[in-house]
PDB file of N, CA and C in Angstrom:
ATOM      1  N   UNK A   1     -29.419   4.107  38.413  1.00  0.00           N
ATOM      2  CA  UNK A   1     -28.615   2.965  38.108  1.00  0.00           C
ATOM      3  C   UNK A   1     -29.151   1.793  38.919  1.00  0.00           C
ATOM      4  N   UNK A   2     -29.007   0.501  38.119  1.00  0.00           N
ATOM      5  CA  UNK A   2     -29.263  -0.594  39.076  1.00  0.00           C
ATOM      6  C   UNK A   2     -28.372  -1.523  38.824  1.00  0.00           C
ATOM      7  N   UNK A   3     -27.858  -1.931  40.051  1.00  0.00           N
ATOM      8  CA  UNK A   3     -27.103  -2.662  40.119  1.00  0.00           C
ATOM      9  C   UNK A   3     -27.720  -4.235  40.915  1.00  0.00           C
ATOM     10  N   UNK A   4     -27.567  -5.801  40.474  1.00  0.00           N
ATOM     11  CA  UNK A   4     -27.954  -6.757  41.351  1.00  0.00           C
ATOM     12  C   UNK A   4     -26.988  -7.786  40.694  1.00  0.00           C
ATOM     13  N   UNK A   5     -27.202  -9.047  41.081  1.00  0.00           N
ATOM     14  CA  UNK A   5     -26.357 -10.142  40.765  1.00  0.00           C
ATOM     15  C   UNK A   5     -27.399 -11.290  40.648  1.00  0.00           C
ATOM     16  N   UNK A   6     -27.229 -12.293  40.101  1.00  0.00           N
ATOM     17  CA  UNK A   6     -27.757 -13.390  39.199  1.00  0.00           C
ATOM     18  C   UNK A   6     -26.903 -14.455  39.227  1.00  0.00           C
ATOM     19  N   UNK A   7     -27.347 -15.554  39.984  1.00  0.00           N
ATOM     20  CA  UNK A   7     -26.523 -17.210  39.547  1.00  0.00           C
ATOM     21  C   UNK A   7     -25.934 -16.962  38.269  1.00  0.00           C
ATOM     22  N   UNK A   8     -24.716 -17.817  38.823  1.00  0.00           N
ATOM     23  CA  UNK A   8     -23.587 -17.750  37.953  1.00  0.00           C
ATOM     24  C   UNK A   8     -24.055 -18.260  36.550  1.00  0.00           C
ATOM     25  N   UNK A   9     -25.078 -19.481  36.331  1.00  0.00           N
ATOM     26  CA  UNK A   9     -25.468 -20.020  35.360  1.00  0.00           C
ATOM     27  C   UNK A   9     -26.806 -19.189  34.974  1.00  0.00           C
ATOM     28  N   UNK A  10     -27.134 -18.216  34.964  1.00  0.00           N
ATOM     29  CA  UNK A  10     -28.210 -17.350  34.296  1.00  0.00           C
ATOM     30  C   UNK A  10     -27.226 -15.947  33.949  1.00  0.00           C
ATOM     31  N   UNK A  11     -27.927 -15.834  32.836  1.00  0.00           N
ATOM     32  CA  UNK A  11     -27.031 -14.646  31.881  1.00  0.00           C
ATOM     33  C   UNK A  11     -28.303 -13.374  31.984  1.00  0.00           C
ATOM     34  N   UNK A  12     -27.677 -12.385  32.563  1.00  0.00           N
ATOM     35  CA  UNK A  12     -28.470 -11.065  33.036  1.00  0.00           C
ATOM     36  C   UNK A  12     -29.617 -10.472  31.530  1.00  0.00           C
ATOM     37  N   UNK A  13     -30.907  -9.710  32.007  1.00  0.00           N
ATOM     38  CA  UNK A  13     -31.497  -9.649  31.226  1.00  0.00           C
ATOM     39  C   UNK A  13     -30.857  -8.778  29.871  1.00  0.00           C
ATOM     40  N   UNK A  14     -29.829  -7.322  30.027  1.00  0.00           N
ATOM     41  CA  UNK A  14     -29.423  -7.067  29.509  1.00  0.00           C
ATOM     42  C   UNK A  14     -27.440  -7.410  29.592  1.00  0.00           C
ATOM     43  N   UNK A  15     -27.409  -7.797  28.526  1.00  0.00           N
ATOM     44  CA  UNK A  15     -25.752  -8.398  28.356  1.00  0.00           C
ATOM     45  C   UNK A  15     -24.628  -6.743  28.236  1.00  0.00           C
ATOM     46  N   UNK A  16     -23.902  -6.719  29.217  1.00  0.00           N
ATOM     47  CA  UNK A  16     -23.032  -5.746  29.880  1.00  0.00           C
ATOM     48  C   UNK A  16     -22.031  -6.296  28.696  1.00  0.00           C
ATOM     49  N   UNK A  17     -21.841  -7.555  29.059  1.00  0.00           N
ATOM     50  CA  UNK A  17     -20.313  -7.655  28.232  1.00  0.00           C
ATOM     51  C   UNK A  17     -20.409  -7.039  26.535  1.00  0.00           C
ATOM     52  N   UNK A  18     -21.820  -7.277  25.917  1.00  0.00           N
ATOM     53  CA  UNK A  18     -22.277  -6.799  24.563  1.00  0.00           C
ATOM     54  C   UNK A  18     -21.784  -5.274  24.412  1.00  0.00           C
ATOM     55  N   UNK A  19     -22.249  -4.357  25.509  1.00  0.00           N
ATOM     56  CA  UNK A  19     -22.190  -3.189  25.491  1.00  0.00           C
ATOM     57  C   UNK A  19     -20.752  -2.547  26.424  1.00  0.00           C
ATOM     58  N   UNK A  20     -19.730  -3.014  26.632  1.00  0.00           N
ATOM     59  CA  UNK A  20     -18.548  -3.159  26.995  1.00  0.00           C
ATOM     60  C   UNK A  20     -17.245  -3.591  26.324  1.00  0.00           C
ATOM     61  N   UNK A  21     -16.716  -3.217  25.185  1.00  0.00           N
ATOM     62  CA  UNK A  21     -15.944  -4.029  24.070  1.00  0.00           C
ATOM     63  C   UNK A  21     -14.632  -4.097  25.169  1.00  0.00           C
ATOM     64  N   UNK A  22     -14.323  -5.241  24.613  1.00  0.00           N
ATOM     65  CA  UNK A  22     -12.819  -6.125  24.920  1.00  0.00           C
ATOM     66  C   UNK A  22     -11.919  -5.034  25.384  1.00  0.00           C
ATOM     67  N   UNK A  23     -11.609  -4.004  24.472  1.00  0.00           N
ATOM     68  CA  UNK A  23     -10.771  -2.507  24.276  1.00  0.00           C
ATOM     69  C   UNK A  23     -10.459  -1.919  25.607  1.00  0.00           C
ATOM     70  N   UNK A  24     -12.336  -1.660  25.720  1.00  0.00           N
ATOM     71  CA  UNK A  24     -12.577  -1.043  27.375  1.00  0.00           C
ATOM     72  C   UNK A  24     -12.375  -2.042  28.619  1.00  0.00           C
ATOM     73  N   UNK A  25     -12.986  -3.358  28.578  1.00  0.00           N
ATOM     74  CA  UNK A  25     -12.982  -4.217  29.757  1.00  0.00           C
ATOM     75  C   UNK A  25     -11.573  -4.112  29.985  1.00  0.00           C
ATOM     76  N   UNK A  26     -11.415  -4.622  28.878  1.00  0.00           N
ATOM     77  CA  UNK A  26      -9.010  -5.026  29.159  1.00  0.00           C
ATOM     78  C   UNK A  26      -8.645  -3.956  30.314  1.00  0.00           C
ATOM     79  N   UNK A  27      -9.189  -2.773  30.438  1.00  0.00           N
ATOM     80  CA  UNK A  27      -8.442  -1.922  31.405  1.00  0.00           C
ATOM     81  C   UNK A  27      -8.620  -2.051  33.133  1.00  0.00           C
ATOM     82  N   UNK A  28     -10.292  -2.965  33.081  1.00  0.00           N
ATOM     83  CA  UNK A  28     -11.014  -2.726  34.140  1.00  0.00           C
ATOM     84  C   UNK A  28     -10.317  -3.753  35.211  1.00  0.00           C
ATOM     85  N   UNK A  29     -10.513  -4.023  36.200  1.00  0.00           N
ATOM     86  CA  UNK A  29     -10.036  -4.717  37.121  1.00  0.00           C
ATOM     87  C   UNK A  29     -10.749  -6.172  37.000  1.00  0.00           C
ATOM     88  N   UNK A  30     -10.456  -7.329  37.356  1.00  0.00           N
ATOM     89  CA  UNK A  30     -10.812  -8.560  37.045  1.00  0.00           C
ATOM     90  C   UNK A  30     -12.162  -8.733  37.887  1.00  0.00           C
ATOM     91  N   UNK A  31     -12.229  -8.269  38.966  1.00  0.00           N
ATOM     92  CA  UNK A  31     -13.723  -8.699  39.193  1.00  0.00           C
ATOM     93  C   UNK A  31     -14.673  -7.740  38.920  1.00  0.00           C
ATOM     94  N   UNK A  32     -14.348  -6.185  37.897  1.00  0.00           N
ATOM     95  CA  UNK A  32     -15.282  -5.837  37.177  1.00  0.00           C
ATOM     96  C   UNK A  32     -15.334  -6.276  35.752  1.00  0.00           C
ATOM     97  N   UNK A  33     -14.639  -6.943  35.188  1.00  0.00           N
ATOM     98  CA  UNK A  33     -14.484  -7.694  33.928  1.00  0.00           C
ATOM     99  C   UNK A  33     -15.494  -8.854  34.380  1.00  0.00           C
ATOM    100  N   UNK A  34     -15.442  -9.720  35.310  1.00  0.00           N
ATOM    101  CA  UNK A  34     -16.210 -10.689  35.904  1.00  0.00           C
ATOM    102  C   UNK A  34     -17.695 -10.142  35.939  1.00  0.00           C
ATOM    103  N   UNK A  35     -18.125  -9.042  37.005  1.00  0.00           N
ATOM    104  CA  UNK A  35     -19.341  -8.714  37.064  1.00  0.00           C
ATOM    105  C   UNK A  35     -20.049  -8.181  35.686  1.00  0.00           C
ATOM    106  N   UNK A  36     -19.089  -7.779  34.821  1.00  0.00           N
ATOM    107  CA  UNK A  36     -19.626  -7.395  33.220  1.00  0.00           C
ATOM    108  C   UNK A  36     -20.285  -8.520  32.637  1.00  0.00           C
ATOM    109  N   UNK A  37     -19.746  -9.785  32.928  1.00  0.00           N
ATOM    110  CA  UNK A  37     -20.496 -10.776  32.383  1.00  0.00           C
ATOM    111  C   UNK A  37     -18.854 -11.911  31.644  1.00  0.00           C
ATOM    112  N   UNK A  38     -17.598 -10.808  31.789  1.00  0.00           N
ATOM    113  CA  UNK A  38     -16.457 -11.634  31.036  1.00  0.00           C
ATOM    114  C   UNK A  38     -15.864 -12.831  31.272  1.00  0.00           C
ATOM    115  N   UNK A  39     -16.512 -13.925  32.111  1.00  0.00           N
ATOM    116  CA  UNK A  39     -16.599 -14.988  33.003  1.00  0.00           C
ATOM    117  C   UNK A  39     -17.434 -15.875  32.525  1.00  0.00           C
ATOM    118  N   UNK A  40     -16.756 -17.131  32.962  1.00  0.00           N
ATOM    119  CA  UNK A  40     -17.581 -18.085  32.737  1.00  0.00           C
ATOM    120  C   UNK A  40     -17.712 -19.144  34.585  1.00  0.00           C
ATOM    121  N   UNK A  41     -19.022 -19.466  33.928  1.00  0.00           N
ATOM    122  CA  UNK A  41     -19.623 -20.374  35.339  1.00  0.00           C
ATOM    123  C   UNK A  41     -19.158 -21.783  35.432  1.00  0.00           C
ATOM    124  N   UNK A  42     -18.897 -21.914  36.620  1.00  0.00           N
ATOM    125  CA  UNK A  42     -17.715 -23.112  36.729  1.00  0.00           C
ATOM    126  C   UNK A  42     -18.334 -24.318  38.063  1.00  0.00           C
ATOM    127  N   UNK A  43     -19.610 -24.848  37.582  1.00  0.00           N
ATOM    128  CA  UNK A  43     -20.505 -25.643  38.376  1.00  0.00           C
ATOM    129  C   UNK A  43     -20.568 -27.046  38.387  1.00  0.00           C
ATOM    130  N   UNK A  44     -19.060 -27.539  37.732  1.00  0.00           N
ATOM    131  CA  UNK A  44     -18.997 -28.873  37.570  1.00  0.00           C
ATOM    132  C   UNK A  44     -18.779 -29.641  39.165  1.00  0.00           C
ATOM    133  N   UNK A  45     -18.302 -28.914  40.065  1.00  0.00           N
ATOM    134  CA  UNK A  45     -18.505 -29.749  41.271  1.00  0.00           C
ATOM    135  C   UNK A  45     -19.569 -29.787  42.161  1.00  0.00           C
ATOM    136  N   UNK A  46     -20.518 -28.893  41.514  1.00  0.00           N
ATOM    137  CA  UNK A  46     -22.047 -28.729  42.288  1.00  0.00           C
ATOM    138  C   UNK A  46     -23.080 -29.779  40.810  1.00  0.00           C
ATOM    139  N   UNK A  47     -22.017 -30.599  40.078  1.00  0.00           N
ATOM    140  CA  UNK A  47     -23.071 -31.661  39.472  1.00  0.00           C
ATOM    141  C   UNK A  47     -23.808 -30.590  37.936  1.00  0.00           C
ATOM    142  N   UNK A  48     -22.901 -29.071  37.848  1.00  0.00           N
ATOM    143  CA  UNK A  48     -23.675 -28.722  37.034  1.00  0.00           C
ATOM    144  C   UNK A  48     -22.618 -28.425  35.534  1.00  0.00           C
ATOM    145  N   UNK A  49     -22.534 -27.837  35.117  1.00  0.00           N
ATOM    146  CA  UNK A  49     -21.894 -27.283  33.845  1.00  0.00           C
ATOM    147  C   UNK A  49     -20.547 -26.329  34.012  1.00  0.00           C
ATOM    148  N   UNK A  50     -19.799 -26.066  33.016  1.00  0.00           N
ATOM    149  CA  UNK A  50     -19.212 -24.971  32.576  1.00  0.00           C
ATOM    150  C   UNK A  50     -19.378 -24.082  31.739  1.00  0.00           C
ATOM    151  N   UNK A  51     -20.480 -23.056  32.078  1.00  0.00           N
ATOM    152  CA  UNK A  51     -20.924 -21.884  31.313  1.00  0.00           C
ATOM    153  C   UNK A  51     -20.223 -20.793  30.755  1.00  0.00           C
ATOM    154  N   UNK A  52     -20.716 -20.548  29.608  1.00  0.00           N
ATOM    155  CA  UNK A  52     -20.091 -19.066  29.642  1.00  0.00           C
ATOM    156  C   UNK A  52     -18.525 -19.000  28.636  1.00  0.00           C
ATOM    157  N   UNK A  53     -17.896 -19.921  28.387  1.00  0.00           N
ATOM    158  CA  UNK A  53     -16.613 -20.377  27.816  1.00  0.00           C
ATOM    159  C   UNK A  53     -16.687 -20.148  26.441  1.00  0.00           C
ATOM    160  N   UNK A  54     -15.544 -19.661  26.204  1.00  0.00           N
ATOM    161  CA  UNK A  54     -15.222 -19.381  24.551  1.00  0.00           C
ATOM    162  C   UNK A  54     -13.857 -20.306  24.487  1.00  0.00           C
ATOM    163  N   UNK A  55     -13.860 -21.539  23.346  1.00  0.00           N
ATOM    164  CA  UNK A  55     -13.183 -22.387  23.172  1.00  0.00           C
ATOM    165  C   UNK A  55     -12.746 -23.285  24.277  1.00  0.00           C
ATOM    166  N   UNK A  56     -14.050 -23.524  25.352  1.00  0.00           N
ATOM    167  CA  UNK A  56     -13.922 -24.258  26.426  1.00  0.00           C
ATOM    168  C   UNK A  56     -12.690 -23.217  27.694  1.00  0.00           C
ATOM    169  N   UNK A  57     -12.688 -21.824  27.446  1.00  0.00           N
ATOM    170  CA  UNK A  57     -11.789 -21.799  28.215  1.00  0.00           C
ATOM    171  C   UNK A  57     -12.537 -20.332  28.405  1.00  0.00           C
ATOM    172  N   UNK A  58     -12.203 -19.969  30.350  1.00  0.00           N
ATOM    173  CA  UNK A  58     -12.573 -18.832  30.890  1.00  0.00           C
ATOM    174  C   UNK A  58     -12.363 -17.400  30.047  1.00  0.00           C
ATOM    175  N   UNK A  59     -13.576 -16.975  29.330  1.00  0.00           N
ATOM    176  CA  UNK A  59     -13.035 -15.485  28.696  1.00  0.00           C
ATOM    177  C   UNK A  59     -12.611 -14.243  29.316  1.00  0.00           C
ATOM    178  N   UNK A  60     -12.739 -14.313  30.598  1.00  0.00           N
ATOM    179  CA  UNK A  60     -11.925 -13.202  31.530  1.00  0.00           C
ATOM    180  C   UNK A  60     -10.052 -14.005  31.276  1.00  0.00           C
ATOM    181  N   UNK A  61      -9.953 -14.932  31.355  1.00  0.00           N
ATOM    182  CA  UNK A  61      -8.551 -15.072  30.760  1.00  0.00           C
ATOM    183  C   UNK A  61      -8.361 -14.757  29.697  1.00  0.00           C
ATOM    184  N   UNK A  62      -8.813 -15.234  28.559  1.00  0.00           N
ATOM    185  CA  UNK A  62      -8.572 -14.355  27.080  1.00  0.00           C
ATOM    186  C   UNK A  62      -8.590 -13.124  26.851  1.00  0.00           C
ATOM    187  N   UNK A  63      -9.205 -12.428  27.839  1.00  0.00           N
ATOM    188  CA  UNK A  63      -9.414 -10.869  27.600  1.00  0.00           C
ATOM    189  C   UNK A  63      -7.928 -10.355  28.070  1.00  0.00           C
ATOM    190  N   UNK A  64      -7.881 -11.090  29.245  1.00  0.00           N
ATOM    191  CA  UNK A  64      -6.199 -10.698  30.011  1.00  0.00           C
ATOM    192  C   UNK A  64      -5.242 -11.113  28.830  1.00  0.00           C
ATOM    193  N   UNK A  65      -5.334 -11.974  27.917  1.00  0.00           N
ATOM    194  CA  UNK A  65      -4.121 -12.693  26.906  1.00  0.00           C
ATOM    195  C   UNK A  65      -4.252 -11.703  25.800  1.00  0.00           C
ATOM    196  N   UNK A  66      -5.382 -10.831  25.801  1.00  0.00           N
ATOM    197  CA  UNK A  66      -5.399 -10.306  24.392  1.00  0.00           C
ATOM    198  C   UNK A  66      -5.850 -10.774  23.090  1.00  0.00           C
ATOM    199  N   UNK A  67      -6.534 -12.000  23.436  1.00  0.00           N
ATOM    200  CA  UNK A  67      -7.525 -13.335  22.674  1.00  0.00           C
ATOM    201  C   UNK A  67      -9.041 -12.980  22.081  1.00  0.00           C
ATOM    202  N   UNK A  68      -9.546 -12.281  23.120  1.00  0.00           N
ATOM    203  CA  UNK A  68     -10.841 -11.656  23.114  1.00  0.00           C
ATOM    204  C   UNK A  68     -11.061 -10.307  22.717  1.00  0.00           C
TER     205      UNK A  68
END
């Protein structure tokens, strides 16, 4: 197994959240929903973007609402 981490604004070579459906994440704890990829990057006060967002809004929240 390998496990590493990647700036928030680069999306890992293979996508976890792809191979992780909504079904399964929903159960997992929020900062393994996060490390799956169910997050979005939030770099507007470092001058950069908001990555990662489905309808402009964090998809680790939608997953918690039952949205995703």
């Amino acid at each position: 197994m390998h496990l590493s981490y990647v700036v928030g604004w680069l999306r890992t070579e293979e996508n976890h959240y792809l191979t992780t459906p909504p079904d399964l994440a929903r159960a997992l704890s929020r900062p393994a929903q996060e490390l799956l990829g169910y997050a979005a990057h939030d770099a507007i006060a470092q001058a950069g973007g908001y990555l990662g967002t489905v309808d402009l809004r964090d998809p680790v929240d939608l997953l918690q609402e039952g949205r995703l």
